[in-house]
PDB file of N, CA and C in Angstrom:
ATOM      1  N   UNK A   1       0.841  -1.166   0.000  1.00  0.00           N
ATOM      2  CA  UNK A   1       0.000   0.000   0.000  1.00  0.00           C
ATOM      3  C   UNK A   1       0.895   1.241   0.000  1.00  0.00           C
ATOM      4  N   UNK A   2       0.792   2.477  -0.778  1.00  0.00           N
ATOM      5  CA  UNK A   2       1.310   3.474  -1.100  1.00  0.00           C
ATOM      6  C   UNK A   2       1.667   4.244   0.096  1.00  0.00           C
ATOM      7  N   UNK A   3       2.248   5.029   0.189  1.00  0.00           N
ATOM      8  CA  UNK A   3       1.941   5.807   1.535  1.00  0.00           C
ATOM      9  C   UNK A   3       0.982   7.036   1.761  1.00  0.00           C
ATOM     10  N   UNK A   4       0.920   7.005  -0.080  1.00  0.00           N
ATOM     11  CA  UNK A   4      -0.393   8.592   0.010  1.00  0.00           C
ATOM     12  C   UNK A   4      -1.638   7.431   0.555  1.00  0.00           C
ATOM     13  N   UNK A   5      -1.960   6.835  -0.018  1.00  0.00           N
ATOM     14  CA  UNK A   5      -3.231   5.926   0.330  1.00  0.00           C
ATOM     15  C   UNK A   5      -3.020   5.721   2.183  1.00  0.00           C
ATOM     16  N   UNK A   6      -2.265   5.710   2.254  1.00  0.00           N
ATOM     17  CA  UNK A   6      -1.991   4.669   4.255  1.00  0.00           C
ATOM     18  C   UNK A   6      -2.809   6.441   4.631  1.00  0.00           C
ATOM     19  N   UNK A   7      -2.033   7.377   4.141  1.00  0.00           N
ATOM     20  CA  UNK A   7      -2.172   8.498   4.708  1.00  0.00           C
ATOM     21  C   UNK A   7      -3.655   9.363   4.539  1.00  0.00           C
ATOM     22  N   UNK A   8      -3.853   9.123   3.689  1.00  0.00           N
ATOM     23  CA  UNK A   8      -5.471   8.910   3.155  1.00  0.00           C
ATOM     24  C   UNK A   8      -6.648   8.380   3.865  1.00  0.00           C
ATOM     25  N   UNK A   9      -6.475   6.918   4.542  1.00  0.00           N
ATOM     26  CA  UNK A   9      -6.805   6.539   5.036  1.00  0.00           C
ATOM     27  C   UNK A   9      -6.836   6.799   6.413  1.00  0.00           C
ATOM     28  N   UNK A  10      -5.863   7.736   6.955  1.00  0.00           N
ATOM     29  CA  UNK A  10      -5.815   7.784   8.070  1.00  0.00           C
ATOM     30  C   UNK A  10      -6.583   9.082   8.202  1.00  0.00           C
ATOM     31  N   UNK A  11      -6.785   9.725   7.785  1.00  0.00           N
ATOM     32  CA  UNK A  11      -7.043  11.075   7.695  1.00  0.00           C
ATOM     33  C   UNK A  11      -8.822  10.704   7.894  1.00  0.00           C
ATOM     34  N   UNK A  12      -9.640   9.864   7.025  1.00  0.00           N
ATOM     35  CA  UNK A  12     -10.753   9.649   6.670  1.00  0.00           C
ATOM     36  C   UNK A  12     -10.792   9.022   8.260  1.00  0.00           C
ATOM     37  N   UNK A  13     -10.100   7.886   8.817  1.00  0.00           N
ATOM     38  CA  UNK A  13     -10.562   7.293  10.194  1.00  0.00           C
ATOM     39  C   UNK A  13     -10.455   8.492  11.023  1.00  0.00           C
ATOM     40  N   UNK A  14      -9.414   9.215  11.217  1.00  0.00           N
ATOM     41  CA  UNK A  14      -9.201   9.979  12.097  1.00  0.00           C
ATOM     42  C   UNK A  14     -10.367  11.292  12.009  1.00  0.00           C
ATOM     43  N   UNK A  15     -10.961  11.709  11.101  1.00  0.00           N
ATOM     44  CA  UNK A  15     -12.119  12.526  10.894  1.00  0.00           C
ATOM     45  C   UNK A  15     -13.677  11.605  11.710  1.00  0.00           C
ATOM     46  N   UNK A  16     -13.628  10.049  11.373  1.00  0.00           N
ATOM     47  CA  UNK A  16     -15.108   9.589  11.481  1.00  0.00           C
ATOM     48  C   UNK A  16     -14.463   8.979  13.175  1.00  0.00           C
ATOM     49  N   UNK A  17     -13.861   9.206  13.787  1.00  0.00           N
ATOM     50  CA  UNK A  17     -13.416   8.948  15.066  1.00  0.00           C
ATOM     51  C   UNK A  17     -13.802  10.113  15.911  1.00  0.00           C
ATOM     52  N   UNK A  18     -13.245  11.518  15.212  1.00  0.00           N
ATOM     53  CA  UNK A  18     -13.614  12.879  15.915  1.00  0.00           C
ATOM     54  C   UNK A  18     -14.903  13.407  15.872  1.00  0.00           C
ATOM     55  N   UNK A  19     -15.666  12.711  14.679  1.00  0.00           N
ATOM     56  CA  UNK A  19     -16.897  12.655  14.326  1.00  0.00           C
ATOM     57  C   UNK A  19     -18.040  11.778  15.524  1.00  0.00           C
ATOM     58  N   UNK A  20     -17.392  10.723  15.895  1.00  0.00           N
ATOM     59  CA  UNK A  20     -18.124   9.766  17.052  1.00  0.00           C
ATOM     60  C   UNK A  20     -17.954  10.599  18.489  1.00  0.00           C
ATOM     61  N   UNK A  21     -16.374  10.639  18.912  1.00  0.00           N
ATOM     62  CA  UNK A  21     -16.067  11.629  19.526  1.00  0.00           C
ATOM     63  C   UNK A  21     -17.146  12.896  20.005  1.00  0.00           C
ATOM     64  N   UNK A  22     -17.049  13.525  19.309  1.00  0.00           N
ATOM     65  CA  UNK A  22     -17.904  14.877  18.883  1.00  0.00           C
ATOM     66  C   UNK A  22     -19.416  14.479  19.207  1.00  0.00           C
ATOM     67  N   UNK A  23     -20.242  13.288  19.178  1.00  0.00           N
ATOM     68  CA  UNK A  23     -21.326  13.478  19.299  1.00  0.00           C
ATOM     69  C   UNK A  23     -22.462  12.696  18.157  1.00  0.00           C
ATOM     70  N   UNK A  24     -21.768  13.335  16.876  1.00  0.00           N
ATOM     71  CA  UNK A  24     -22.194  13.414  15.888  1.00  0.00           C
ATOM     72  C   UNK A  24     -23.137  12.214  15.663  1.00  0.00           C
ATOM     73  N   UNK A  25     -24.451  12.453  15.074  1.00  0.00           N
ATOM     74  CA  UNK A  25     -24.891  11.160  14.635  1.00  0.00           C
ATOM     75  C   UNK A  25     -24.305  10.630  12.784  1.00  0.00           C
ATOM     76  N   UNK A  26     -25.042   9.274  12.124  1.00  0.00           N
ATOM     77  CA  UNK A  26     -24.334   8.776  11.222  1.00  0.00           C
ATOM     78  C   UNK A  26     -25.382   9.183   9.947  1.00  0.00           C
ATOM     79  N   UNK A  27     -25.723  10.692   9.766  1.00  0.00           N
ATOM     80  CA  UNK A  27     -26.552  11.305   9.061  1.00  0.00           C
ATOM     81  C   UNK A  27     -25.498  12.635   8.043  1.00  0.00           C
ATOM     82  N   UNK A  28     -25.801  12.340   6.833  1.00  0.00           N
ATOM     83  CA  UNK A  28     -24.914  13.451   6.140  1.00  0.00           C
ATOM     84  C   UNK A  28     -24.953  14.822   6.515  1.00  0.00           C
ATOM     85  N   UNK A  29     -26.335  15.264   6.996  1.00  0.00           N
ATOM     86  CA  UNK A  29     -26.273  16.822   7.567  1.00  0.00           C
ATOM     87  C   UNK A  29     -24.975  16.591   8.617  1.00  0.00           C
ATOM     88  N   UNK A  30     -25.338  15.579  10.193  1.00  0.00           N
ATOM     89  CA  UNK A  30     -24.938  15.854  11.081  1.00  0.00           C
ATOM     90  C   UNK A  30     -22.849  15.088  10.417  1.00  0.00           C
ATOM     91  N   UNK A  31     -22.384  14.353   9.257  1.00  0.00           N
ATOM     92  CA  UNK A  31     -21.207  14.425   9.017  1.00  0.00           C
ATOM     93  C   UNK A  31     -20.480  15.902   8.452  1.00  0.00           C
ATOM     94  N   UNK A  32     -21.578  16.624   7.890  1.00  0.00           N
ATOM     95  CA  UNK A  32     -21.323  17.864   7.010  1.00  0.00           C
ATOM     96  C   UNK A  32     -20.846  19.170   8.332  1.00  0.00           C
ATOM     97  N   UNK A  33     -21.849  19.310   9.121  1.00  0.00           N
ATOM     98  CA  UNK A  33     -21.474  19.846  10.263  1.00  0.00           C
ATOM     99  C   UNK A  33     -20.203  19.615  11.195  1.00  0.00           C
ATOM    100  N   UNK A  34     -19.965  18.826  11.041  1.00  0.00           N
ATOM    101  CA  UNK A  34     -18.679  18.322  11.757  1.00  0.00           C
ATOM    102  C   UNK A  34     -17.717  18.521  10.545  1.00  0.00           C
ATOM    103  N   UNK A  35     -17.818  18.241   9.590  1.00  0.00           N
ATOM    104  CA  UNK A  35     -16.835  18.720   8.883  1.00  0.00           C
ATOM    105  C   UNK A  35     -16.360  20.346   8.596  1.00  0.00           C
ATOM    106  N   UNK A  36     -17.301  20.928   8.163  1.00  0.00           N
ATOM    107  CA  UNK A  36     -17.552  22.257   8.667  1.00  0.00           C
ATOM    108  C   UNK A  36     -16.583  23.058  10.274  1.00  0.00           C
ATOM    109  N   UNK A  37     -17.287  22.496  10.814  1.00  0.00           N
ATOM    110  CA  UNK A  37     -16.650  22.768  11.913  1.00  0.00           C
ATOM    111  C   UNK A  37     -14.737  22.290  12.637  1.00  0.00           C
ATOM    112  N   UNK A  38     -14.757  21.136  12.013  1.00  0.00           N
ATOM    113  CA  UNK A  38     -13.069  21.012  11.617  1.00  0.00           C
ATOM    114  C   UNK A  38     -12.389  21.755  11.171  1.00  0.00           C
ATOM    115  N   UNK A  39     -13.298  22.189  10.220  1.00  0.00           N
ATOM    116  CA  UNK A  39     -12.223  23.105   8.791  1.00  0.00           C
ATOM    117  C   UNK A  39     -11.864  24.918   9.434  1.00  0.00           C
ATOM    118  N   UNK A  40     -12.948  24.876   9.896  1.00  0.00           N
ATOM    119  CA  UNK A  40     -13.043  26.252  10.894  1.00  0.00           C
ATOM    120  C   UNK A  40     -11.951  25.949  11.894  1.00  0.00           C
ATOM    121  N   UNK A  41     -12.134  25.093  12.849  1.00  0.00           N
ATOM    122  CA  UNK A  41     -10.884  25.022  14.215  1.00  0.00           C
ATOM    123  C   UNK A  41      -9.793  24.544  13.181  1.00  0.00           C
ATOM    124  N   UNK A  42      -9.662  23.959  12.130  1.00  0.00           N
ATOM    125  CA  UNK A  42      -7.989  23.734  11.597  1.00  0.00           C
ATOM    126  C   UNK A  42      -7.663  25.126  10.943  1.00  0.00           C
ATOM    127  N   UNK A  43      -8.523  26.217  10.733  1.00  0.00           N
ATOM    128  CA  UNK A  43      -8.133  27.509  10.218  1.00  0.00           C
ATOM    129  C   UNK A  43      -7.775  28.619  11.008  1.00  0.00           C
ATOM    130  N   UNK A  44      -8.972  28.314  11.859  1.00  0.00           N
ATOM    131  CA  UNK A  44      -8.337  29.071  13.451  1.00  0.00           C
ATOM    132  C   UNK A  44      -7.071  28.901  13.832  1.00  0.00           C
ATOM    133  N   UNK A  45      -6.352  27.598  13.872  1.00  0.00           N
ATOM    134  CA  UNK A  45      -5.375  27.119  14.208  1.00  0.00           C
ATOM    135  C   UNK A  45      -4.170  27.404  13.347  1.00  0.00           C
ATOM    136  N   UNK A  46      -4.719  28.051  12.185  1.00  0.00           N
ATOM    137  CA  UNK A  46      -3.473  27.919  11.191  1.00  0.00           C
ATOM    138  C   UNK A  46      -3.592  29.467  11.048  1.00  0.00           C
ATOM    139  N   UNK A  47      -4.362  30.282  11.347  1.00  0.00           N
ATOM    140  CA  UNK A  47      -4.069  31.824  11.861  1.00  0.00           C
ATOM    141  C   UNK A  47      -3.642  31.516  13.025  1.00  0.00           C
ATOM    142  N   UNK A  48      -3.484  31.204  14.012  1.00  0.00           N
ATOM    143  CA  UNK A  48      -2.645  31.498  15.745  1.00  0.00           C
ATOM    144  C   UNK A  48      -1.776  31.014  15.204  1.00  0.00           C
ATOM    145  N   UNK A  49      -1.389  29.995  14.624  1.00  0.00           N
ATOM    146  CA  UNK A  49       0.134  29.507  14.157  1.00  0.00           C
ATOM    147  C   UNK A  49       0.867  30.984  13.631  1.00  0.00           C
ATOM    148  N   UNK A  50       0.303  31.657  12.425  1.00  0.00           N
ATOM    149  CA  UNK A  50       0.746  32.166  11.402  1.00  0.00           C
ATOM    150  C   UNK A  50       0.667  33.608  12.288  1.00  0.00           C
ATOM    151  N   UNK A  51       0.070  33.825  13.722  1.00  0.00           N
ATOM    152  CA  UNK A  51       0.411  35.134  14.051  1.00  0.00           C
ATOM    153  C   UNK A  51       1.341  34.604  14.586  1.00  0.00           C
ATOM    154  N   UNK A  52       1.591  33.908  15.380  1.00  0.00           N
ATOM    155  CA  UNK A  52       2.833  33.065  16.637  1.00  0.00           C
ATOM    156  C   UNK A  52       3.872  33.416  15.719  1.00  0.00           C
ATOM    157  N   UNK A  53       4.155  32.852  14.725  1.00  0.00           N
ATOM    158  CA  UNK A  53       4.970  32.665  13.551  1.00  0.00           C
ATOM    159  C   UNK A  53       5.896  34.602  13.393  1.00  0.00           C
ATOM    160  N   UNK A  54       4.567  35.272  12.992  1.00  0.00           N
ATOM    161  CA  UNK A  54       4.784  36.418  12.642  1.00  0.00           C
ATOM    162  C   UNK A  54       5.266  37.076  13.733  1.00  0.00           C
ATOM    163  N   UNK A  55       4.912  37.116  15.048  1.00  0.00           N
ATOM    164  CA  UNK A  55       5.308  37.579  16.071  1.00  0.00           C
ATOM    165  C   UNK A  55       6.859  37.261  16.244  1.00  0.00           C
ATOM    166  N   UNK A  56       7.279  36.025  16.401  1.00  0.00           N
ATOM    167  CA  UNK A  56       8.753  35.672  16.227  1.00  0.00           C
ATOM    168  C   UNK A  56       9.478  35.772  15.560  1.00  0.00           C
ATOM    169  N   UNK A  57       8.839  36.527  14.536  1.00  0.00           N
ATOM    170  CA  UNK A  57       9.663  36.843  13.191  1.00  0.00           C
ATOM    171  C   UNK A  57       9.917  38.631  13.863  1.00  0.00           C
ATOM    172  N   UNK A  58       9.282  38.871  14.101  1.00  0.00           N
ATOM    173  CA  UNK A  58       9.096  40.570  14.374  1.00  0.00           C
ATOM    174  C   UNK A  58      10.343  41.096  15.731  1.00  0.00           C
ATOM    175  N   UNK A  59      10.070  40.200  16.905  1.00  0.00           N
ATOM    176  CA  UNK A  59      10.730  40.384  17.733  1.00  0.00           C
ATOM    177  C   UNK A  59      12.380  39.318  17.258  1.00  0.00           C
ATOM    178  N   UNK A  60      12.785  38.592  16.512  1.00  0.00           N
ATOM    179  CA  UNK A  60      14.147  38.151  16.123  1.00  0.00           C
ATOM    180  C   UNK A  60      14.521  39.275  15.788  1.00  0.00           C
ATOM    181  N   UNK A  61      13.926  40.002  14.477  1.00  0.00           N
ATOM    182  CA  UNK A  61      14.253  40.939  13.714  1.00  0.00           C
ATOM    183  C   UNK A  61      14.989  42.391  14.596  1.00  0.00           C
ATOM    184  N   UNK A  62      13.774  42.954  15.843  1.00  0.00           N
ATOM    185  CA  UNK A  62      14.447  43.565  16.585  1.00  0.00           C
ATOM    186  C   UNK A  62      15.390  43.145  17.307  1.00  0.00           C
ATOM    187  N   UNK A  63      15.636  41.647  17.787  1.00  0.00           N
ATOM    188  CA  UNK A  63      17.095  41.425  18.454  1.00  0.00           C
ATOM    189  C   UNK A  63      18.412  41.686  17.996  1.00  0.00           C
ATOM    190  N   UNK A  64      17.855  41.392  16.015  1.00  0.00           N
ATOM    191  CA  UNK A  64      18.759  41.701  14.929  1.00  0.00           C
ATOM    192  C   UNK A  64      19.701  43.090  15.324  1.00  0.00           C
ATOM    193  N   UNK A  65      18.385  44.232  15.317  1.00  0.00           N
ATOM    194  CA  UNK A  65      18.882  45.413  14.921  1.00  0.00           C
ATOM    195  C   UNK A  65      19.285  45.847  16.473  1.00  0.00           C
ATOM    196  N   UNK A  66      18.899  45.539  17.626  1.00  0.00           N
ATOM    197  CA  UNK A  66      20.114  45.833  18.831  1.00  0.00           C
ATOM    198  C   UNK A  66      20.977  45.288  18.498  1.00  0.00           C
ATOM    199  N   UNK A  67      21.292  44.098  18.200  1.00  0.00           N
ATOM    200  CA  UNK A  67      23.145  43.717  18.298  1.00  0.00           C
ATOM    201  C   UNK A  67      23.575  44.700  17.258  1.00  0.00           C
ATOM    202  N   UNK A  68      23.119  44.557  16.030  1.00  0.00           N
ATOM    203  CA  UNK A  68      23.796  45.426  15.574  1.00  0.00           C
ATOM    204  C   UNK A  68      23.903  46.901  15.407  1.00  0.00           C
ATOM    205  N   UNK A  69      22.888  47.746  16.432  1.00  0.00           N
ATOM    206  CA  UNK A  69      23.517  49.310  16.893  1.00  0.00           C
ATOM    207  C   UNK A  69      24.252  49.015  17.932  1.00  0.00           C
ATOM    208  N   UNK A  70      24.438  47.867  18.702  1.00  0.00           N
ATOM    209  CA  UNK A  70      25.620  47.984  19.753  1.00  0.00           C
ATOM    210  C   UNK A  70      27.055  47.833  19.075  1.00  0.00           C
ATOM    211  N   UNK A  71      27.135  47.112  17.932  1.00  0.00           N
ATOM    212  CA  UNK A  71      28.377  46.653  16.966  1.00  0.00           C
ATOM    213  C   UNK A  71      28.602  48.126  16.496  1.00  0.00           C
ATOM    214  N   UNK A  72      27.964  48.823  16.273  1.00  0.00           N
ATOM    215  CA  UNK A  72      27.866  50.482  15.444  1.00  0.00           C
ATOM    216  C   UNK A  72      28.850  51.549  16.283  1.00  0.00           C
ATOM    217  N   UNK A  73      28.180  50.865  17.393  1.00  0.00           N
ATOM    218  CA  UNK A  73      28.508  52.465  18.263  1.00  0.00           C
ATOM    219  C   UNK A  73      30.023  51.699  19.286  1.00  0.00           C
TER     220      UNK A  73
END
């Protein structure tokens, strides 16, 4: 078995697991909702990443520019 397929597969269990998890009954509205709602908390999650991200980029940058006005002067 491929590894895109293993990975494929895991993705589909690991959704109808968080899906049982969650509540959810075994009705396409109530799978659609849960999917829905994944896609939202994995986006949420991938903005706090991407400010976290940006934030550490911002404050390196100023550590940058103290060392180097202390190298200046």
């Amino acid at each position: 078995m491929r590894f895109r397929t293993m990975l494929g597969l895991a993705a589909v269990g690991g959704f109808l697991y968080w899906h049982k998890k969650r509540g959810g009954a075994w009705t396409a509205a109530s799978i659609q909702d849960s999917a829905r709602d994944l896609f939202k908390q994995l986006a949420d999650t991938a903005k706090r990443a991407e400010a976290s991200a940006s934030d550490a980029l911002d404050e390196a940058g100023k550590k940058v520019d103290r060392a180097t006005a202390r190298i200046r002067h």
